[in-house]
Protein backbone atom coordinates (compact mmCIF):
# COMPACT_ATOMS: atom_id res chain seq x y z
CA UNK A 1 -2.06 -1.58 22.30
CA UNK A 2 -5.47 -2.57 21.36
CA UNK A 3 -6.08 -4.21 18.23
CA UNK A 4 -7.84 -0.79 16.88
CA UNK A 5 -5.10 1.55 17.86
CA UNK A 6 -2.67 -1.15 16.19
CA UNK A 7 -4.84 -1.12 13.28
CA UNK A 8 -5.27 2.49 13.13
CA UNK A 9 -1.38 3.38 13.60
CA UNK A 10 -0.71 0.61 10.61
CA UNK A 11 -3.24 1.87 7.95
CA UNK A 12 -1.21 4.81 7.51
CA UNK A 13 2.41 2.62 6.91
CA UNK A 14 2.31 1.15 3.87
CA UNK A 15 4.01 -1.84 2.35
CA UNK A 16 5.33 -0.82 -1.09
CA UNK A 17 7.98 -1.48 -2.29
CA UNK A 18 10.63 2.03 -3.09
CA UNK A 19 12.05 1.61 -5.57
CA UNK A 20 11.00 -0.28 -9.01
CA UNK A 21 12.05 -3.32 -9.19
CA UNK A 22 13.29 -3.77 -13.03
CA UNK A 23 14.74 0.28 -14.01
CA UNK A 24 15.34 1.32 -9.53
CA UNK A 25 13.16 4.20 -10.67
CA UNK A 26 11.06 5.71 -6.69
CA UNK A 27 7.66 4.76 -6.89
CA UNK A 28 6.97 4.04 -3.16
CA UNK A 29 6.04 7.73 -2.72
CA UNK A 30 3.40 7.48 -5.08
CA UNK A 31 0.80 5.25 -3.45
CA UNK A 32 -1.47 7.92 -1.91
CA UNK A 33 -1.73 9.83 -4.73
CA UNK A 34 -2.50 6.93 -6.69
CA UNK A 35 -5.16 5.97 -4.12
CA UNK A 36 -6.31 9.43 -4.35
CA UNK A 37 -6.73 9.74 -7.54
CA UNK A 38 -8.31 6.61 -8.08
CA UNK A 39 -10.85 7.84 -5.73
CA UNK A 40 -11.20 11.49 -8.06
CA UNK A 41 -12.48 8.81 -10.48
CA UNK A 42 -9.70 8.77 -13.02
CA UNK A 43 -8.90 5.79 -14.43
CA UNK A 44 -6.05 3.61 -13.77
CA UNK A 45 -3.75 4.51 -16.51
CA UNK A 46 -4.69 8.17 -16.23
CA UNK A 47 -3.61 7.92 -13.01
CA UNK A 48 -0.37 6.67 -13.38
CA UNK A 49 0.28 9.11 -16.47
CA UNK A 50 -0.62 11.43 -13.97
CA UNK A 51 2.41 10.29 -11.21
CA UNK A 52 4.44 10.47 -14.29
CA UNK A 53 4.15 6.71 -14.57
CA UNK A 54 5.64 6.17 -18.11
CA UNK A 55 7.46 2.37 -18.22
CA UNK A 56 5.97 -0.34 -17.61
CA UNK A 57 7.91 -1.69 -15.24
CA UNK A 58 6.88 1.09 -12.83
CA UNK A 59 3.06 1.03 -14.04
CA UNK A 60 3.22 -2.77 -12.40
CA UNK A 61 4.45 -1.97 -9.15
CA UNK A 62 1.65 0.11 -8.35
CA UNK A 63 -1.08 -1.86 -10.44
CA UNK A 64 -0.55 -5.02 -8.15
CA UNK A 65 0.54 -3.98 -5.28
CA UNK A 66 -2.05 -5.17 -2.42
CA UNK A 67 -2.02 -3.99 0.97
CA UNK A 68 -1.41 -7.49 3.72
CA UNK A 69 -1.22 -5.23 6.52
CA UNK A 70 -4.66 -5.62 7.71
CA UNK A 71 -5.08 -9.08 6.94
CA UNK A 72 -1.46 -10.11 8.72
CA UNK A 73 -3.56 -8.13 11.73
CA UNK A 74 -5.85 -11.27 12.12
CA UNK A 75 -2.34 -13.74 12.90
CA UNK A 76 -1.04 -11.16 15.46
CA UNK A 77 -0.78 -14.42 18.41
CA UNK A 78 0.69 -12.21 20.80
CA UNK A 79 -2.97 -10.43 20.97
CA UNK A 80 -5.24 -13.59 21.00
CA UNK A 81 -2.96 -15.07 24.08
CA UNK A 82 -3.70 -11.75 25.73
CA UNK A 83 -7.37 -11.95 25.03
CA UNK A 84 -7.31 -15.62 25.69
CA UNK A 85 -6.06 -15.12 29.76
């Protein structure tokens, strides 16, 4: 694969953790819309009142979660060695 199509294929997995980690409570399912509704200009708490967000403990695992997929991309060495011969 090409560094694009591996990029491309990746953006859509993310990296969240499932469950919360201090009450177990699912929150991996609620990244998109989160993204999504960050993007319909609401703000971040309305957001996560939104998702149903209510503890804290859940607010954080979606408040600082940041995506390493495409930055791990740039240490892939198996591509540079193929780019390299």
């Amino acid at each position: 694969r090409t560094q694009e199509s591996l990029s491309a294929s990746l953006s859509k997995v993310m990296i969240i953790p499932v469950r919360c980690f201090t009450c177990g409570k699912v929150t991996g399912n609620k990244w998109e819309t989160y993204i999504d509704l960050l993007s319909a200009d609401y703000s971040e708490g309305d957001a996560l009142d939104a998702l149903g967000l209510n503890r804290y403990c859940c607010r954080r695992m979606l408040m600082t979660h940041v995506d390493l997929v495409e930055k791990l991309l740039n240490y892939n060495t198996r591509d540079r060695q193929m780019q390299d011969s």
